[in-house]
N, C-alpha and C. Protein backbone atom coordinates (compact mmCIF):
# COMPACT_ATOMS: atom_id res chain seq x y z
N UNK A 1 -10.96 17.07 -9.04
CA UNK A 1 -10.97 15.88 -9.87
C UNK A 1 -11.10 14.66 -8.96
N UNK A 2 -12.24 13.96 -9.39
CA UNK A 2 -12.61 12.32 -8.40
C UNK A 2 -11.34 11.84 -8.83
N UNK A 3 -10.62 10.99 -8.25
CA UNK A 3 -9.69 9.79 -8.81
C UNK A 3 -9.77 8.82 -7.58
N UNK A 4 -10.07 7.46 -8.11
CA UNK A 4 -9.95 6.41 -7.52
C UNK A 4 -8.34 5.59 -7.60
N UNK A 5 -8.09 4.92 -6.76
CA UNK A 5 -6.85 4.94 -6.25
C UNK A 5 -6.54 3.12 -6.31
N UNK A 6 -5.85 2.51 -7.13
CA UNK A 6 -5.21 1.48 -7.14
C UNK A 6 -3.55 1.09 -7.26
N UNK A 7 -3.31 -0.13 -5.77
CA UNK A 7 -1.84 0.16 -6.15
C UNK A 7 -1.49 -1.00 -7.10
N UNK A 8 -0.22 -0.98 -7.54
CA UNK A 8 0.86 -1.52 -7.95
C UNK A 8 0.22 -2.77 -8.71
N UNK A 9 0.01 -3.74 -7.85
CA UNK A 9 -0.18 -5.36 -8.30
C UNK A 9 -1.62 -5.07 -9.00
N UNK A 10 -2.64 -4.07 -8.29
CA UNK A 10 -4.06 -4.44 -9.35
C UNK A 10 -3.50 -3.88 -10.42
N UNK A 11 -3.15 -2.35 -10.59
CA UNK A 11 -2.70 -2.40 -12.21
C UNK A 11 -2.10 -3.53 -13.11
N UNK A 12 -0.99 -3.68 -12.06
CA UNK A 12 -0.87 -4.99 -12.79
C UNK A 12 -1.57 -6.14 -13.32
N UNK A 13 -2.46 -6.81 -12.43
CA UNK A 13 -3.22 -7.10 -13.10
C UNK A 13 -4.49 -6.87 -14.55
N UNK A 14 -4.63 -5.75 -14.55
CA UNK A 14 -5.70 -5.14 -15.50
C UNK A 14 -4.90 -5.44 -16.54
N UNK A 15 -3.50 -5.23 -16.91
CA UNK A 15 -2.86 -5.07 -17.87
C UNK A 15 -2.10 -6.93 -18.40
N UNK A 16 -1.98 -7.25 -17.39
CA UNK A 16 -1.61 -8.66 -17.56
C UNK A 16 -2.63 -9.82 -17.21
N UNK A 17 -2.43 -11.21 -18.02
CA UNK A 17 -3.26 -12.08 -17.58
C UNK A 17 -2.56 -13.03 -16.20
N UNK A 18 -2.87 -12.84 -14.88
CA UNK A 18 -2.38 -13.18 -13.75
C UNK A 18 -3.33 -13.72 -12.86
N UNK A 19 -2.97 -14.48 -11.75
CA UNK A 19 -4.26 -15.21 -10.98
C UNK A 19 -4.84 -13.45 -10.42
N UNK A 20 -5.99 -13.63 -10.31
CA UNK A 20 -7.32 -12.92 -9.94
C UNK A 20 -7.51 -11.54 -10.72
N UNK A 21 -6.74 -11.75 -12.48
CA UNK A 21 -6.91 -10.28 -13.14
C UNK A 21 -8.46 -10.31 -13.49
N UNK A 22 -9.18 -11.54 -13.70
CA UNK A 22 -10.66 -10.88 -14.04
C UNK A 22 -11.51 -9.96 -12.96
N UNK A 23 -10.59 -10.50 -11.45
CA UNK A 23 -11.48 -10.04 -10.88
C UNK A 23 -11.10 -8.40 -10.13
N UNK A 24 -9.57 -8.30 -10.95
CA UNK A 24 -9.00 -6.93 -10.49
C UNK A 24 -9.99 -6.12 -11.79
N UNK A 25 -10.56 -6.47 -13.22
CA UNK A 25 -10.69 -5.87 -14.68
C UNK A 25 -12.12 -5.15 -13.85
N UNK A 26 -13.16 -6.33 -12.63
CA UNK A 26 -14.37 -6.20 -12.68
C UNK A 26 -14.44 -5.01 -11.82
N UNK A 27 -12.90 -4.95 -10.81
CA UNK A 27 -13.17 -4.06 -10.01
C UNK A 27 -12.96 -2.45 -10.56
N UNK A 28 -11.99 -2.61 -10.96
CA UNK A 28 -11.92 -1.78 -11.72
C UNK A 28 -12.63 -0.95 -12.60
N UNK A 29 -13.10 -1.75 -13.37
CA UNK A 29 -14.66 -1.13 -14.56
C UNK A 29 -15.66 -0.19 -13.57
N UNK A 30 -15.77 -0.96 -12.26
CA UNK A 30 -16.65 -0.03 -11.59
C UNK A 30 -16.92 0.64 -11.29
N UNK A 31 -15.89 1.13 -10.74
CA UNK A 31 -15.46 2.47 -9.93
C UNK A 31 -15.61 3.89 -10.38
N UNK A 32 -16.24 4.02 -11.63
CA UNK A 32 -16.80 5.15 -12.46
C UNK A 32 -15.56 6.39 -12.36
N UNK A 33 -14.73 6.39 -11.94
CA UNK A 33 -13.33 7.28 -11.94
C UNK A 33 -12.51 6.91 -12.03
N UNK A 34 -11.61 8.01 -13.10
CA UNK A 34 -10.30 7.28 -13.40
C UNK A 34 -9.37 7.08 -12.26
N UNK A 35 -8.01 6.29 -12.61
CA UNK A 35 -7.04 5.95 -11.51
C UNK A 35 -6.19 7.00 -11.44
N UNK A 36 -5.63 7.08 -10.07
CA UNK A 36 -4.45 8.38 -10.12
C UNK A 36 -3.66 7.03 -10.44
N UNK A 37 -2.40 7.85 -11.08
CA UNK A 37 -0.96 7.21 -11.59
C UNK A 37 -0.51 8.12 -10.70
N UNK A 38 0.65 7.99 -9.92
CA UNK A 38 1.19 8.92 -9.03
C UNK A 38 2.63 8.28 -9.54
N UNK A 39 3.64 9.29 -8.64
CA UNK A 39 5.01 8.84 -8.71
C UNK A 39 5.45 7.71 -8.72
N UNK A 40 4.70 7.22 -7.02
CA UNK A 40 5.17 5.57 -6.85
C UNK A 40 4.58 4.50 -8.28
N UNK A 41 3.37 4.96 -8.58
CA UNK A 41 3.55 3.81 -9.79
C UNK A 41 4.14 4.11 -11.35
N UNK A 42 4.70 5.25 -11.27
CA UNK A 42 5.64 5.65 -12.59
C UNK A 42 6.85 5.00 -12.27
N UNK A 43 7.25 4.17 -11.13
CA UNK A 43 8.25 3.73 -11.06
C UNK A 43 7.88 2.02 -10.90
N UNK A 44 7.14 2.16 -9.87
CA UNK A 44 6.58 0.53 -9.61
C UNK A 44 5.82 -0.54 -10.95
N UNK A 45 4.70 0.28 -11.50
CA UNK A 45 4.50 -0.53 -12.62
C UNK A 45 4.98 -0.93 -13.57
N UNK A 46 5.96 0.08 -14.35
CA UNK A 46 6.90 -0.32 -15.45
C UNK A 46 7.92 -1.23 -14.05
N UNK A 47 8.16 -1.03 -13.77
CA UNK A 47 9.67 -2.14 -13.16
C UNK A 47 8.67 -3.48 -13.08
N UNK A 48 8.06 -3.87 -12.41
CA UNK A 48 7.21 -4.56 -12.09
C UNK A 48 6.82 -5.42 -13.68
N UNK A 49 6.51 -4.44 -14.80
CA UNK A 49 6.62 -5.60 -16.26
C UNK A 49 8.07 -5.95 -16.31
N UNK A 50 9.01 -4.83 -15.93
CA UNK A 50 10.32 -5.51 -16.32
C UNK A 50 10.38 -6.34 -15.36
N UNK A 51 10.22 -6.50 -14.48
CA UNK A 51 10.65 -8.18 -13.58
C UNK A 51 10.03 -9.00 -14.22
N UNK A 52 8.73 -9.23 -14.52
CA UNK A 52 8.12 -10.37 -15.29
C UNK A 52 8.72 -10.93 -16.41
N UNK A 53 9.39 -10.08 -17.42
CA UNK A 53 10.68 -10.09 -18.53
C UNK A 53 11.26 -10.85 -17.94
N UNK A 54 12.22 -10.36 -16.60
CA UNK A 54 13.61 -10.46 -16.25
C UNK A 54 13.39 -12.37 -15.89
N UNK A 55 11.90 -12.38 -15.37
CA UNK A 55 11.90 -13.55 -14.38
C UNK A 55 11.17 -15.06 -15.72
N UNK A 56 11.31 -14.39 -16.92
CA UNK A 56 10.58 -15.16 -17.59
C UNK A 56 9.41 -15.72 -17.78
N UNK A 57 8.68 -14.66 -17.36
CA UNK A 57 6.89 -14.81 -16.94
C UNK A 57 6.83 -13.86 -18.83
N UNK A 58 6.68 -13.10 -19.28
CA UNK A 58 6.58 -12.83 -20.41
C UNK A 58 8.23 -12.62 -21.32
N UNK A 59 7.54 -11.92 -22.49
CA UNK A 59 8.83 -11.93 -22.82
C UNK A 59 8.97 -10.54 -23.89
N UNK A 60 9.77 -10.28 -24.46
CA UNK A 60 9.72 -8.63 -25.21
C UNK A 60 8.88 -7.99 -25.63
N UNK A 61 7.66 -8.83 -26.57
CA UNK A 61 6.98 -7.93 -27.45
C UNK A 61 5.80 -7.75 -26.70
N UNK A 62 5.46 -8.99 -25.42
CA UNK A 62 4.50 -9.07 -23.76
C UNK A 62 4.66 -7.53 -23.79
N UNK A 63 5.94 -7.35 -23.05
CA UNK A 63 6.55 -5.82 -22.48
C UNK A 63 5.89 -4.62 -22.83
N UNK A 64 6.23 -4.66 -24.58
CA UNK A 64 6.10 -3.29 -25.24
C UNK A 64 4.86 -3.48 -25.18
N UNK A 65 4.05 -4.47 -25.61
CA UNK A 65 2.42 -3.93 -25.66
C UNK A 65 1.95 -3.60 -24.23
N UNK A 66 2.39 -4.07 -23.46
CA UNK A 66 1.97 -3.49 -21.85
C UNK A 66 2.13 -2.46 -21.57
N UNK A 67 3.88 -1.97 -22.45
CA UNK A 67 3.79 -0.44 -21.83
C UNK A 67 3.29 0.35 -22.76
N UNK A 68 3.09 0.29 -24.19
CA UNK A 68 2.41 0.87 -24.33
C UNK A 68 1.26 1.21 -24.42
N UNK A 69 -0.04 0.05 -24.03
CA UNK A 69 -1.56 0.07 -23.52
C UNK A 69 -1.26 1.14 -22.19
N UNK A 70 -0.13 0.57 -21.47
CA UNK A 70 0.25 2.14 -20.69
C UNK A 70 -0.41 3.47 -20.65
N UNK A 71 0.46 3.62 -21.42
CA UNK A 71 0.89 4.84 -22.12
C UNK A 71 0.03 5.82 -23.26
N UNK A 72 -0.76 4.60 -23.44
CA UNK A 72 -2.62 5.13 -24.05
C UNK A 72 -3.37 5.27 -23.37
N UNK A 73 -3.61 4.71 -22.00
CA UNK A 73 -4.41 4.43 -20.96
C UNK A 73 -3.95 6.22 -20.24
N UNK A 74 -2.98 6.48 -20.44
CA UNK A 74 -2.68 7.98 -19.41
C UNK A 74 -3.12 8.71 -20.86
N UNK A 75 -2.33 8.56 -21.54
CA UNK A 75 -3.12 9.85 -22.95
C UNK A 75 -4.90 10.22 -22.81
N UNK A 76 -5.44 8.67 -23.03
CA UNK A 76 -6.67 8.52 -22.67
C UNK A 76 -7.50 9.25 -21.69
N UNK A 77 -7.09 9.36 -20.42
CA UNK A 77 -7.07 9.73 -19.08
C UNK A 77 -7.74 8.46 -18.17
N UNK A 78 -7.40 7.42 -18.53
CA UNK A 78 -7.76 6.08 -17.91
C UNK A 78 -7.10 6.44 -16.41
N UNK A 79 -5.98 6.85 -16.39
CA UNK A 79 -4.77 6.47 -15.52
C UNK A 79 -4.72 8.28 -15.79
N UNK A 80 -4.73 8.88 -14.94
CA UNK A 80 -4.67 10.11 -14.43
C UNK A 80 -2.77 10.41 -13.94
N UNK A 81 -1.80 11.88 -13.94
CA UNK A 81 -1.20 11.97 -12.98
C UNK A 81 -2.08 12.92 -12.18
N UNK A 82 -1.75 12.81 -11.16
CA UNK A 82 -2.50 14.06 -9.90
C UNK A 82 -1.73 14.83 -10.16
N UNK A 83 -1.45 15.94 -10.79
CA UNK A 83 -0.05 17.10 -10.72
C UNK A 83 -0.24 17.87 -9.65
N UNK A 84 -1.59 17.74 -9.24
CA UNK A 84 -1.71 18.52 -7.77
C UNK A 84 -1.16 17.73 -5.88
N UNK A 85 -0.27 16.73 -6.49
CA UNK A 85 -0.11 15.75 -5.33
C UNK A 85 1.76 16.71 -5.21
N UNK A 86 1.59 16.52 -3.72
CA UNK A 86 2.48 17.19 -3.04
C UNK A 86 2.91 16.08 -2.48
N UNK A 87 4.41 15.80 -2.78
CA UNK A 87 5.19 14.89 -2.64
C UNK A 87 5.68 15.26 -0.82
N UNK A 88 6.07 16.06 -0.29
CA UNK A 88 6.58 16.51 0.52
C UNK A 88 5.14 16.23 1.76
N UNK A 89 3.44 16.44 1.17
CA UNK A 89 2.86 15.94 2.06
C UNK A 89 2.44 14.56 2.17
N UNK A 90 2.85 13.61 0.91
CA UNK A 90 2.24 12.23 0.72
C UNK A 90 3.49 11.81 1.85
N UNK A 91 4.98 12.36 1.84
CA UNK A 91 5.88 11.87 2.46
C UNK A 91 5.40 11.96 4.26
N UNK A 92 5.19 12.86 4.59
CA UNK A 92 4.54 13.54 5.73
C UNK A 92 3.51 12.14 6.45
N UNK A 93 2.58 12.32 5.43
CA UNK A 93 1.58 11.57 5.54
C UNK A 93 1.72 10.08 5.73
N UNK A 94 2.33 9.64 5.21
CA UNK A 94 3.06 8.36 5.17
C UNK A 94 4.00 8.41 6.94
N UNK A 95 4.29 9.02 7.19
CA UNK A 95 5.10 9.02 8.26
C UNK A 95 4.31 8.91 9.66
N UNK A 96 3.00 9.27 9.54
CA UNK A 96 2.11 9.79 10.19
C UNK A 96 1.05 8.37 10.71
N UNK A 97 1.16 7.87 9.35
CA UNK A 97 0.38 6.61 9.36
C UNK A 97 1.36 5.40 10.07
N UNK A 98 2.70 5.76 9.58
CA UNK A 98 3.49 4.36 10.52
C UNK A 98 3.11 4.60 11.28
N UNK A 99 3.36 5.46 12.44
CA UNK A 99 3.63 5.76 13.87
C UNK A 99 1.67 5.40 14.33
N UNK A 100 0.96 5.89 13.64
CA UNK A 100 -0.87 5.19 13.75
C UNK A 100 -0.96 3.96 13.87
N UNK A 101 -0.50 2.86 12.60
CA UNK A 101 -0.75 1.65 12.36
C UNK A 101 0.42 1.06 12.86
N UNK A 102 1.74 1.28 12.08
CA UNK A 102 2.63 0.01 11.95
C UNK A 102 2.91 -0.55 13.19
N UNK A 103 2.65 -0.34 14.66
CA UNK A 103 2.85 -1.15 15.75
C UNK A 103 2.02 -2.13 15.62
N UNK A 104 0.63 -1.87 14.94
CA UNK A 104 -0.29 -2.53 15.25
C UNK A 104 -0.91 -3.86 13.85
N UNK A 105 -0.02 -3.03 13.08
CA UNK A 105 -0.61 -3.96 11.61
C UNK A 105 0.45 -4.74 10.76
N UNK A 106 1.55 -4.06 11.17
CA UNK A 106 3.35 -4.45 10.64
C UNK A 106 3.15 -4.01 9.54
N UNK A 107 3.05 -2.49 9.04
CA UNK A 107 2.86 -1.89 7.52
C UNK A 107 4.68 -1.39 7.38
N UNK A 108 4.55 -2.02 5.65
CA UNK A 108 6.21 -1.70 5.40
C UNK A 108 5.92 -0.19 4.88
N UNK A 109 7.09 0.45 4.38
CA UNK A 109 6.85 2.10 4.48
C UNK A 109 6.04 2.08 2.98
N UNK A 110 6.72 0.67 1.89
CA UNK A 110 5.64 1.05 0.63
C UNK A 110 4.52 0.98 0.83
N UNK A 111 3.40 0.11 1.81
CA UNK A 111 2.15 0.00 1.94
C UNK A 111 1.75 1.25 2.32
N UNK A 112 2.76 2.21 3.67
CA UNK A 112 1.98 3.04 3.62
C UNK A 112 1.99 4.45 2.91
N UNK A 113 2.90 4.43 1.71
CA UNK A 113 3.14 5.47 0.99
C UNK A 113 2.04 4.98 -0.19
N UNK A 114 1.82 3.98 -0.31
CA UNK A 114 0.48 3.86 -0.93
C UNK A 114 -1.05 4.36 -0.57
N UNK A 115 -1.01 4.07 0.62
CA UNK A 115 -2.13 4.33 1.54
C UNK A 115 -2.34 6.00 1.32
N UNK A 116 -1.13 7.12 1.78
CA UNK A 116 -1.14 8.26 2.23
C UNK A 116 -0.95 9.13 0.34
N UNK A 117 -0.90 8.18 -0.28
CA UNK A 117 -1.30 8.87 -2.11
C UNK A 117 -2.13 8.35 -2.23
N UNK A 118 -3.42 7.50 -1.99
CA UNK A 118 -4.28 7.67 -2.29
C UNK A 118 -5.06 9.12 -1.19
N UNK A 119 -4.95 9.24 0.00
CA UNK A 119 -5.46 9.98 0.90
C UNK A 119 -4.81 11.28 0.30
N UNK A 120 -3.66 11.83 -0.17
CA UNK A 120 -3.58 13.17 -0.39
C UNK A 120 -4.49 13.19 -1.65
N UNK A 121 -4.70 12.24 -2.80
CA UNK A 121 -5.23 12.45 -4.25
C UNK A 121 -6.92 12.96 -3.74
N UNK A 122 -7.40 12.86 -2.40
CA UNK A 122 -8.33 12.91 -2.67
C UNK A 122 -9.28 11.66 -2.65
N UNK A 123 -8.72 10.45 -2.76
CA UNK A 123 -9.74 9.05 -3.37
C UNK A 123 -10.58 8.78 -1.94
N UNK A 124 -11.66 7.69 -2.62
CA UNK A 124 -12.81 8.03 -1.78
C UNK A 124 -12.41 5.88 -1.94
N UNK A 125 -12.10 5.94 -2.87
CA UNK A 125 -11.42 4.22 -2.95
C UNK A 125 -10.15 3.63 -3.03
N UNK A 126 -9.65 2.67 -2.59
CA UNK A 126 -8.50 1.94 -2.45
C UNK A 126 -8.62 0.47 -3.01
N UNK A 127 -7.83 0.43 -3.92
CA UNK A 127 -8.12 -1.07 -4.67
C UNK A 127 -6.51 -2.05 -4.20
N UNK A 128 -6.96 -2.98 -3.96
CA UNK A 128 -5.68 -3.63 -3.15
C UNK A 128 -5.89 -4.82 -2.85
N UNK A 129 -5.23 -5.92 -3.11
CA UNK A 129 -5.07 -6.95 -2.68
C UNK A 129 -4.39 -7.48 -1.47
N UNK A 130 -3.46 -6.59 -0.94
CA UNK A 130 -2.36 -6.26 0.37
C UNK A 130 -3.08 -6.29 1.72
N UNK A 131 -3.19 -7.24 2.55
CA UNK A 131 -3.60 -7.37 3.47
C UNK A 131 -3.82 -5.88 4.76
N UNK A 132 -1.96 -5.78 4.65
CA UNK A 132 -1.76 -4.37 5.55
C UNK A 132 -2.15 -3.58 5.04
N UNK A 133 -1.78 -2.72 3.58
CA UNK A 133 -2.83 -1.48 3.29
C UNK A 133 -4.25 -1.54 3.01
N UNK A 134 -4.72 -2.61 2.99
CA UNK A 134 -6.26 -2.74 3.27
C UNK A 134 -6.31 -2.70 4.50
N UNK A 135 -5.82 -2.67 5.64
CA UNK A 135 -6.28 -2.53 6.95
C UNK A 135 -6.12 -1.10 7.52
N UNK A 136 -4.99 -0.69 6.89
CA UNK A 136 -4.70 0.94 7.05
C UNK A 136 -5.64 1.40 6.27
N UNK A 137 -5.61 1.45 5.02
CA UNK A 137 -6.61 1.80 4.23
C UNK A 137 -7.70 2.17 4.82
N UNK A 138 -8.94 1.12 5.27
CA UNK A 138 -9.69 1.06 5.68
C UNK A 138 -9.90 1.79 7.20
N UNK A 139 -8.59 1.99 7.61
CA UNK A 139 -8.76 2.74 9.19
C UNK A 139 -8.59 4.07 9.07
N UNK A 140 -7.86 4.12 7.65
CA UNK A 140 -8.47 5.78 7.43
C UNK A 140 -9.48 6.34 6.90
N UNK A 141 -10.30 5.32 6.44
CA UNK A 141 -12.14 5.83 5.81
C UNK A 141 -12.08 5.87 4.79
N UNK A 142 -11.10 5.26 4.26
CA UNK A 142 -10.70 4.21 2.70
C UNK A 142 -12.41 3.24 2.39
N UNK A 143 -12.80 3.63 1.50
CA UNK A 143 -13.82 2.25 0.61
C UNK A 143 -12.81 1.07 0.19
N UNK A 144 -12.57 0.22 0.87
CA UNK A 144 -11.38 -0.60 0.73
C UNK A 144 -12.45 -1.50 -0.71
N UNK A 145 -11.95 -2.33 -1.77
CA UNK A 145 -11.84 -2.93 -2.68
C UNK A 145 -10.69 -4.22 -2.92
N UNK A 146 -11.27 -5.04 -3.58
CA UNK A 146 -12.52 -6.23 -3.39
C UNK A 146 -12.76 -5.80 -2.08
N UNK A 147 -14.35 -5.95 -2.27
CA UNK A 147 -14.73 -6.01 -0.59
C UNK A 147 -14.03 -6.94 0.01
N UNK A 148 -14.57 -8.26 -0.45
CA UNK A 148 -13.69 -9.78 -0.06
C UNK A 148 -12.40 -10.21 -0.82
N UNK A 149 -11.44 -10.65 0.28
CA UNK A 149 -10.37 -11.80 -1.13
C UNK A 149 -10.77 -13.24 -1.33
N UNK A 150 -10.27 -13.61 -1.91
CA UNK A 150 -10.51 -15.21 -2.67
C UNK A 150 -9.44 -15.94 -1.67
N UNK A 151 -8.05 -14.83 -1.55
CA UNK A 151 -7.11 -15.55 -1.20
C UNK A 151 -6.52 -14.59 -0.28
N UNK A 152 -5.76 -14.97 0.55
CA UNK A 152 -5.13 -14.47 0.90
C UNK A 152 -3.44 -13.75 0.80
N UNK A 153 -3.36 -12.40 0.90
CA UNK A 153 -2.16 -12.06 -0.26
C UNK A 153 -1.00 -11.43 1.44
């Protein structure tokens, strides 16, 4: 199964109106394969609407329609789980990549547990706004996405 690989903040964006979501919607549309949903974002994206709640950026009924466009989006198969992702090697993998990059790029362990689930899923793309896992990303033969930023994140 192709799955293309976006973390945390672009979902977020697709689903919310936030600075650069048109241009996370365009990247997205493109990529002709669905997204893996992996562990880390069964935890990161829903928390991530609940901070926006918590922080007064939306507010309850924001929430529920977010999670549940969610939650249609995986029924759908928009948003894929990989059930074939081996937690024990994304962990591995991730460990593998500090000791590669993080002297050299200052990657925190979430950038690179992002990095090393898209690389076990298989993805041939990495969608990211994150400076450091676009640089890891890309040093592992990642199709890094946006090619360019607007801004710097």
């Amino acid at each position: 199964m192709n799955l293309a690989y976006a973390d945390t903040s672009i979902i977020v964006k697709s689903y919310l109106d936030e600075p650069d979501s048109a241009e996370a919607d365009r990247v997205l549309c493109g990529l002709g394969a669905p997204l893996a949903y992996t562990p880390l974002h069964e935890v990161e994206v829903p928390n991530a609407v609940y901070l926006k709640r918590f922080r007064g950026e939306i507010d309850v009924d924001q929430e529920r329609e977010v999670l549940e466009a969610l939650r249609r989006d995986l029924r759908q198969g928009l948003l894929r789980r990989p059930d074939f992702l081996d937690l024990r090697k994304m962990f591995g993998r991730a460990a593998e990549l500090a000791e590669k990059h993080s002297p050299q790029v200052g990657t925190r362990s979430l950038d690179l547990l992002h990095v090393a689930a898209a690389l076990e899923c298989g993805s041939a793309d990495f969608v990211s706004c994150d400076q450091c896992r676009r640089k890891v990303a890309a040093a592992e033969g990642l199709r890094v996405m946006p090619r360019t930023l607007k801004r710097k994140v």
